[in-house]
C-alpha atoms as a PDB file:
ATOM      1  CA  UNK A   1     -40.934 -20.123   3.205  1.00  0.00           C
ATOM      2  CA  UNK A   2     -43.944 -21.682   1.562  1.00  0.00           C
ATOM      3  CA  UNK A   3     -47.658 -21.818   3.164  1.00  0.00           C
ATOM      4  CA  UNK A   4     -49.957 -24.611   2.241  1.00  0.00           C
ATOM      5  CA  UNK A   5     -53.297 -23.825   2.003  1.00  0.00           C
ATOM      6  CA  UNK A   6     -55.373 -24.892   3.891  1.00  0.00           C
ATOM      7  CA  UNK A   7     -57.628 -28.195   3.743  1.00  0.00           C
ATOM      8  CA  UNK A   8     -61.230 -27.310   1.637  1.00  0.00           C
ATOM      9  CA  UNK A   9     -63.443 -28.865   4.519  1.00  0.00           C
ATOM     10  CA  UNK A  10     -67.624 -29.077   3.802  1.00  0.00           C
ATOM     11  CA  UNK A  11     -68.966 -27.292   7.029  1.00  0.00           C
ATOM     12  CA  UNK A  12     -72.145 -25.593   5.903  1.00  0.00           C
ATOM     13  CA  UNK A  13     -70.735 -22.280   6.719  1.00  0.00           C
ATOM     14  CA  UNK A  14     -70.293 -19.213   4.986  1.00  0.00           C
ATOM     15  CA  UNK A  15     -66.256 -18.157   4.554  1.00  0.00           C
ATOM     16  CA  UNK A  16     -65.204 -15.540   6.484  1.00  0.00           C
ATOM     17  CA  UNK A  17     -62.014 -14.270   6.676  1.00  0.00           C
ATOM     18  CA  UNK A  18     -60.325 -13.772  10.051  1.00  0.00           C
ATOM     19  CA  UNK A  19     -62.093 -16.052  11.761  1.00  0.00           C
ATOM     20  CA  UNK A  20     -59.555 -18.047  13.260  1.00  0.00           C
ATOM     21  CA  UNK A  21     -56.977 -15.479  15.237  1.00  0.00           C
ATOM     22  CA  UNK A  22     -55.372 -15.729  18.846  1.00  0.00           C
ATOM     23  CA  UNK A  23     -54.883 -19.296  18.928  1.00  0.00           C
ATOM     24  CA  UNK A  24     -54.472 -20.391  22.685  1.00  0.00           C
ATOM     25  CA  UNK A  25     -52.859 -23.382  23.800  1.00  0.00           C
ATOM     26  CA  UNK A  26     -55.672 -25.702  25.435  1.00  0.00           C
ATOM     27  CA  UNK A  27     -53.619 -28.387  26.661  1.00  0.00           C
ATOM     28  CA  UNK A  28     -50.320 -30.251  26.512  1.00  0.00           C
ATOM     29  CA  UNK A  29     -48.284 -33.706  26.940  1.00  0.00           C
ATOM     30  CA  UNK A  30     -45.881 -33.899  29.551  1.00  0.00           C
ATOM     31  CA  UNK A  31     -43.542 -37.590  29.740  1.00  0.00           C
ATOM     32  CA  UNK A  32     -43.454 -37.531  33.516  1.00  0.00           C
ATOM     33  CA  UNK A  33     -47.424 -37.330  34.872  1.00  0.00           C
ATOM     34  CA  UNK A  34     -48.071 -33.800  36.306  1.00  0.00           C
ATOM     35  CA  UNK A  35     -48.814 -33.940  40.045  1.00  0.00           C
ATOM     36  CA  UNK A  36     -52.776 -34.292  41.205  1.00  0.00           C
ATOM     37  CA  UNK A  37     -53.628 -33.979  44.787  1.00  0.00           C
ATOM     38  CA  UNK A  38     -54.883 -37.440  45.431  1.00  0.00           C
ATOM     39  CA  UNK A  39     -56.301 -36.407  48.289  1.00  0.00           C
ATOM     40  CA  UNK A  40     -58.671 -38.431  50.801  1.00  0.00           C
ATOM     41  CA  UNK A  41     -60.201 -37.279  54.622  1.00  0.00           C
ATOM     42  CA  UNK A  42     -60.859 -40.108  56.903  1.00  0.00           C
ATOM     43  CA  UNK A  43     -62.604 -39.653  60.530  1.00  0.00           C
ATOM     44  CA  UNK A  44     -60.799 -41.365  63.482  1.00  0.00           C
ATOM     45  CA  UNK A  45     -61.090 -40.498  66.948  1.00  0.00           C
ATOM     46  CA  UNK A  46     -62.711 -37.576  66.746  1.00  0.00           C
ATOM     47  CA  UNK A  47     -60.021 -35.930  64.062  1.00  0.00           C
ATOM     48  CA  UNK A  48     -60.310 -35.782  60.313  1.00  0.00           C
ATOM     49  CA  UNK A  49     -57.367 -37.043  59.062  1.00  0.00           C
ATOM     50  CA  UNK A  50     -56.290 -35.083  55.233  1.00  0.00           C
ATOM     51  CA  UNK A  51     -53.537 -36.589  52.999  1.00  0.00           C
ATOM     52  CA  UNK A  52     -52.343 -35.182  49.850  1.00  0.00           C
ATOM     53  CA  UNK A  53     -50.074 -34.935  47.063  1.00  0.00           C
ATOM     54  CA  UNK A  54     -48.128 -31.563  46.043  1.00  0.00           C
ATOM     55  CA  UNK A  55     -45.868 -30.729  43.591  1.00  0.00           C
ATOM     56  CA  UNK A  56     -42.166 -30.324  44.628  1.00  0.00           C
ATOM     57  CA  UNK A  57     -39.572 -27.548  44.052  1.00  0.00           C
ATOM     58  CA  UNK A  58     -38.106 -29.271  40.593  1.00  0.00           C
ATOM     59  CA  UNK A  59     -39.913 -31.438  38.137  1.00  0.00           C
ATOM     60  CA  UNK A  60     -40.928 -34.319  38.917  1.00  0.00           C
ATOM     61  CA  UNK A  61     -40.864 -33.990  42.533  1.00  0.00           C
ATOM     62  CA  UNK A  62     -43.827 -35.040  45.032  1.00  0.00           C
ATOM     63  CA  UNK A  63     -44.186 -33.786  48.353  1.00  0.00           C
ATOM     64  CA  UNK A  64     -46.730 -36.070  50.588  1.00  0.00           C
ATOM     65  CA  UNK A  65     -48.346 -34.194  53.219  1.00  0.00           C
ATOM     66  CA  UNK A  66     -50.903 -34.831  56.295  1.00  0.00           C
ATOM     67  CA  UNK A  67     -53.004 -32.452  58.526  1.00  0.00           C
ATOM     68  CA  UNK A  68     -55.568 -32.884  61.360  1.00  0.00           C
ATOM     69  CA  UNK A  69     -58.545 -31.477  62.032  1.00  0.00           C
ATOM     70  CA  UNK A  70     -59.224 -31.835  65.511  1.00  0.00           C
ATOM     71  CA  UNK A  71     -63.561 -32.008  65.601  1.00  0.00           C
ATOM     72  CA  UNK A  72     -63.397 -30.825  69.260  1.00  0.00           C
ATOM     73  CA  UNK A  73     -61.668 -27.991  69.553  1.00  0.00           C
ATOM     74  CA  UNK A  74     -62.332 -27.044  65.567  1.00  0.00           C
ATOM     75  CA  UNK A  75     -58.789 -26.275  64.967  1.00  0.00           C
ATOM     76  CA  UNK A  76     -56.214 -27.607  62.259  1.00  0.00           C
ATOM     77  CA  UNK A  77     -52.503 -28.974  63.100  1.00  0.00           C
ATOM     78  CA  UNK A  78     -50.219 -27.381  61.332  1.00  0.00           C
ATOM     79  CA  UNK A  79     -48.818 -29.489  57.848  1.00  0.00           C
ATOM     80  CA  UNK A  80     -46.973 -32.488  58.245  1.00  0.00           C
ATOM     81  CA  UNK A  81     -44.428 -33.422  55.548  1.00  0.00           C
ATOM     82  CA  UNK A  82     -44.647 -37.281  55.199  1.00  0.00           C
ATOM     83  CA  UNK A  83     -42.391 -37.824  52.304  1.00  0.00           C
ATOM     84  CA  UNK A  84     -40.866 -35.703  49.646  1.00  0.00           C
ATOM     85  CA  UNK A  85     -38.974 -37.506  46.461  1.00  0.00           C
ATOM     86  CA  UNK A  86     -38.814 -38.068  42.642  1.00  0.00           C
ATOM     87  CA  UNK A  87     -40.504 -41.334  42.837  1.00  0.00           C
ATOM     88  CA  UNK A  88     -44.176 -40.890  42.091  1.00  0.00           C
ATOM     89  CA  UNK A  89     -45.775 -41.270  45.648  1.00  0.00           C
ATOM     90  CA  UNK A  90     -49.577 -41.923  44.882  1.00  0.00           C
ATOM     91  CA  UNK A  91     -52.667 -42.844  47.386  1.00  0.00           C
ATOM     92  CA  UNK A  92     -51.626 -41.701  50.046  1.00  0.00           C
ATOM     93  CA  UNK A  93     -54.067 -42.631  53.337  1.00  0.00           C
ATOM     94  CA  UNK A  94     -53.962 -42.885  56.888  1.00  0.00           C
ATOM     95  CA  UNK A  95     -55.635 -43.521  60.357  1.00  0.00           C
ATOM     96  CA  UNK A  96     -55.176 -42.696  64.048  1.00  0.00           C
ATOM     97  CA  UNK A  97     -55.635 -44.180  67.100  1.00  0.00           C
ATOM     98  CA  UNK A  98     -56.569 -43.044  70.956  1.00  0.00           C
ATOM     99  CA  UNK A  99     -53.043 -42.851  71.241  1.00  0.00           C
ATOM    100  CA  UNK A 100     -52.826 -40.063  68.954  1.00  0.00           C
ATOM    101  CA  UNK A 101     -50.677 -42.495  67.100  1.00  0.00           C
ATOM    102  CA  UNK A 102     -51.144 -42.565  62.972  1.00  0.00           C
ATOM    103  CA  UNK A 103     -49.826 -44.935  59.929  1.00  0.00           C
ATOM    104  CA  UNK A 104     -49.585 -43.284  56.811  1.00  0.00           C
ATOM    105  CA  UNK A 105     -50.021 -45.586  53.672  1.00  0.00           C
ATOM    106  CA  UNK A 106     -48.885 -45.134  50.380  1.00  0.00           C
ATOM    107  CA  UNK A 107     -47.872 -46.397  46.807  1.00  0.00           C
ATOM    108  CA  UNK A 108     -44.276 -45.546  45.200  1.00  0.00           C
ATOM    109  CA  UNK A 109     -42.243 -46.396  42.019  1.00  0.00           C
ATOM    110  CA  UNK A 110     -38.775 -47.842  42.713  1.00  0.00           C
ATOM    111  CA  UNK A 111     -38.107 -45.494  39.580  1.00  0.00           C
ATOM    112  CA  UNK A 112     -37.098 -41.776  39.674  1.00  0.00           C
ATOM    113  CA  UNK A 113     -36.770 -39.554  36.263  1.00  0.00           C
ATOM    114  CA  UNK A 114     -32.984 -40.665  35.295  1.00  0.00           C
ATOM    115  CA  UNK A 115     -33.677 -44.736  36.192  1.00  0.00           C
ATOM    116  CA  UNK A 116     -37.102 -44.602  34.254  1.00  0.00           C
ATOM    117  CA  UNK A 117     -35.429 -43.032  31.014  1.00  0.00           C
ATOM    118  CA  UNK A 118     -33.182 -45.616  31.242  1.00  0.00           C
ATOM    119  CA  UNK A 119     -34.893 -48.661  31.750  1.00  0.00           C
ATOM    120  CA  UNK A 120     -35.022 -49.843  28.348  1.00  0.00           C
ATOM    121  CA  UNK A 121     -39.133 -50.782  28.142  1.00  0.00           C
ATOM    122  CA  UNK A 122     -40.925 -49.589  25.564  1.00  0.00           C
ATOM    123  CA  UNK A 123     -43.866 -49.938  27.587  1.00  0.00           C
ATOM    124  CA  UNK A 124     -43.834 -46.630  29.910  1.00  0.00           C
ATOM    125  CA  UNK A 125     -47.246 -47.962  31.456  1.00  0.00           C
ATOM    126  CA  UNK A 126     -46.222 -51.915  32.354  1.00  0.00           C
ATOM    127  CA  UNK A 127     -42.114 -50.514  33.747  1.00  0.00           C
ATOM    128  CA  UNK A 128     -44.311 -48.348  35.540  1.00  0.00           C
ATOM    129  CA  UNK A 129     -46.905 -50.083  37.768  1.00  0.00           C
ATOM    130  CA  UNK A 130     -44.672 -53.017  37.791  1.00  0.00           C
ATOM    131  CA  UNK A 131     -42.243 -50.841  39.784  1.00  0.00           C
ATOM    132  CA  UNK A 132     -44.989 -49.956  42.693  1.00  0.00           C
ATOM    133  CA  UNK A 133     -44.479 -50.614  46.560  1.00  0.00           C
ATOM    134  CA  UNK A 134     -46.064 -49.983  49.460  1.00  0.00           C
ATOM    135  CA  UNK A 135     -44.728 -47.904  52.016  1.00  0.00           C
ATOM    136  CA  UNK A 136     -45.771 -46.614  55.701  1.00  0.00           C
ATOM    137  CA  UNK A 137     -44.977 -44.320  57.929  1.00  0.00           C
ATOM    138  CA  UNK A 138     -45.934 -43.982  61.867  1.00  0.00           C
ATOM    139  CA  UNK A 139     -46.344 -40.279  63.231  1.00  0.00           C
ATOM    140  CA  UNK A 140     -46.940 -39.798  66.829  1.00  0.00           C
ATOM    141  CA  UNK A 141     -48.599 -36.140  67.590  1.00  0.00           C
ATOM    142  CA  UNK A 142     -47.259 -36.026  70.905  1.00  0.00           C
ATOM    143  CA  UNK A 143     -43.594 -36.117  69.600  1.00  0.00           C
ATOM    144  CA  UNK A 144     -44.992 -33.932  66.491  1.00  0.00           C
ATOM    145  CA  UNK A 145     -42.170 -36.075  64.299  1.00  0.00           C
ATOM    146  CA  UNK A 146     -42.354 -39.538  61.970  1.00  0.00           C
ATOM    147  CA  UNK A 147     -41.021 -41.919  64.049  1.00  0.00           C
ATOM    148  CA  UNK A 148     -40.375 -44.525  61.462  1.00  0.00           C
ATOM    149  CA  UNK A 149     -41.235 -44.954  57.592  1.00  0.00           C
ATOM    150  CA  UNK A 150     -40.588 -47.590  55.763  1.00  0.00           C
ATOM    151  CA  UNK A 151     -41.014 -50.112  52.356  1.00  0.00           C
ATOM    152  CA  UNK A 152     -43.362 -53.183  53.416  1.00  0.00           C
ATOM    153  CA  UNK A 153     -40.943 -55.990  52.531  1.00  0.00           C
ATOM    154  CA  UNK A 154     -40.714 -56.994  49.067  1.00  0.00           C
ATOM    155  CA  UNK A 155     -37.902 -58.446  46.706  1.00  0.00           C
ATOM    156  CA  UNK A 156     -35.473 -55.545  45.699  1.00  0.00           C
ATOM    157  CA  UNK A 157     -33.118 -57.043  43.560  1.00  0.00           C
ATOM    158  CA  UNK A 158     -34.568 -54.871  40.758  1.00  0.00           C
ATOM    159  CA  UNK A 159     -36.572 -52.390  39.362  1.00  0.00           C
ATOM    160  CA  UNK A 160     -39.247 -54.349  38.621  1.00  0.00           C
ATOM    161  CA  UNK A 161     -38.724 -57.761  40.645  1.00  0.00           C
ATOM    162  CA  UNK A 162     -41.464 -59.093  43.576  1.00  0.00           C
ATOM    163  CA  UNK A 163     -44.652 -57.875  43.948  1.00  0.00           C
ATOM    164  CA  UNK A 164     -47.066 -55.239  41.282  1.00  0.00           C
ATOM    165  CA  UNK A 165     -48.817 -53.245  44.153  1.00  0.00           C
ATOM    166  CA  UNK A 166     -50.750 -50.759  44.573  1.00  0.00           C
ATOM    167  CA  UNK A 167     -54.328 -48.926  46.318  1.00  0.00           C
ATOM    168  CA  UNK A 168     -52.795 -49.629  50.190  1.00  0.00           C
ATOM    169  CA  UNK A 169     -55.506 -49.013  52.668  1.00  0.00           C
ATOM    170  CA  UNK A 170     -54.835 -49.180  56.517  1.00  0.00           C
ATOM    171  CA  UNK A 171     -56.554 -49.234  59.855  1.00  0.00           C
ATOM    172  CA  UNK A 172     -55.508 -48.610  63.105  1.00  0.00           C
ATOM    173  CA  UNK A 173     -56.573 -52.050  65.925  1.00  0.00           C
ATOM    174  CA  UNK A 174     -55.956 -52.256  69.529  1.00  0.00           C
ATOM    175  CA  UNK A 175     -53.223 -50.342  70.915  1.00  0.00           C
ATOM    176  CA  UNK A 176     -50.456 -49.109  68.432  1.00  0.00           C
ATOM    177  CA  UNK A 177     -51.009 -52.018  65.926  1.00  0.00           C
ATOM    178  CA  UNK A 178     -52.318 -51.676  62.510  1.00  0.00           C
ATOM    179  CA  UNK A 179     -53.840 -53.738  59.488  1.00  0.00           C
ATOM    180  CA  UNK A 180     -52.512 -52.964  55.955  1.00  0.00           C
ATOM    181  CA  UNK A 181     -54.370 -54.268  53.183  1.00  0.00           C
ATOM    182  CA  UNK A 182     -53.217 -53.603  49.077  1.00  0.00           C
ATOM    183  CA  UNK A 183     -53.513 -55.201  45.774  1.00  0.00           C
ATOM    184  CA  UNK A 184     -51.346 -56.761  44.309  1.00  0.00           C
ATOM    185  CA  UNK A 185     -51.048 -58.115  40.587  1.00  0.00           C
ATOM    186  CA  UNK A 186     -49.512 -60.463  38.374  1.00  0.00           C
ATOM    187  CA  UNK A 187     -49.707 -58.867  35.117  1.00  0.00           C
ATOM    188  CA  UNK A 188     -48.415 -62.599  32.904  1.00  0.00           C
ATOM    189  CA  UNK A 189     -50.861 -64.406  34.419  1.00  0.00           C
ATOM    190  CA  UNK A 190     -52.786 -62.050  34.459  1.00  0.00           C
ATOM    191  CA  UNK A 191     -54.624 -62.564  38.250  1.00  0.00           C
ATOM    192  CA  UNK A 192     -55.043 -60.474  41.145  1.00  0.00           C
ATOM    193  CA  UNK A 193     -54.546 -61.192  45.169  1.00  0.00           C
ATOM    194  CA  UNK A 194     -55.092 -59.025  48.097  1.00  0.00           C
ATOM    195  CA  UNK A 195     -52.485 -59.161  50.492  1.00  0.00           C
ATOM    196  CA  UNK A 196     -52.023 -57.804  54.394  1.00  0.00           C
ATOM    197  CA  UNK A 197     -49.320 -57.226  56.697  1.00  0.00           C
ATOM    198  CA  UNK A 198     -49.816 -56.569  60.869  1.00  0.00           C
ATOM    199  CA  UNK A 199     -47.681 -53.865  62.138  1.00  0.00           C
ATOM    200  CA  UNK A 200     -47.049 -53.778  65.729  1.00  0.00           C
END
């Protein structure tokens, strides 16, 4: 086996052997983006409300969970599992009413690993984003359960068809109804709209 020598480079300093031993790996690429928290805290009804991202028990598997920090009696609920799947969950966030009623918000790729690898676009970034919906769930504390969760409507009909969406943000009105608000994109124009949907 042959060794090339190595590259004379100018640096000003003096040769010395050894100097470059123990090399340690610093970093590294990964297809499928490694998992980040994504976390936010919002303040409703005297609670703080914490959302976040965590990696699942295989690769490329998200687990979105919510806790509750009740500001009264200084004590945390126990984790709440919102969502757990191979489609990239991202941004999650949430509020709560009086009620003790709360809507979760996040975005999600219609994509998982094996229907990603397969779509057939070059462009990893545009399949991507143009595969984002927004979903909710409702979780009522009394009941400690999600009651319902579920895609705000869009067209299905592919991978990629309807709306680009993405950064959902919600807030909870008068009794158990809440305002969504999200972006949403047409990258071939390209122009940008926010939308909203009422849920009652």
């Amino acid at each position: 086996e042959k060794s090339l020598l190595p590259l004379e480079v100018p640096t000003g300093l003096a040769a010395t052997p050894n100097l470059a031993e123990g090399f340690r790996t610093v970093s590294c690429y990964s297809a499928m983006p490694l998992p980040r928290p994504q976390s936010t805290v919002i303040s409703a009804n005297n609670s703080l409300i914490f959302n976040w991202l965590e990696r699942g028990d295989s690769f490329g598997q998200r687990k979105l969970h919510c806790r509750f920090l009740d500001l009264s009696a200084q004590k945390f609920s126990d984790s709440r599992p919102v969502t757990t799947n191979f489609n990239a969950p991202n941004h999650p966030v949430s509020d709560k009413n009086e009620n003790n009623v709360s809507i979760i918000v996040w975005g999600q790729s219609r994509h998982d690993l094996e229907t990603f690898a397969a779509s057939g676009n070059e462009n990893q970034v545009d399949e991507f984003y143009r595969s984002q919906d927004i979903y909710f769930a409702v979780y009522d504390s009394s009941q400690d359960s999600i009651i319902q969760s579920e895609i705000l409507e869009d067209d299905l009909l592919t991978y990629t068809s309807g709306r680009t969406e993405g950064n959902p943000r919600v807030v909870m009105l008068e009794g158990n109804h809440a305002l969504v608000v999200w972006q949403v994109v047409y990258p071939d124009v390209p122009e940008g709209e926010i939308w909203y949907a009422l849920l009652d």
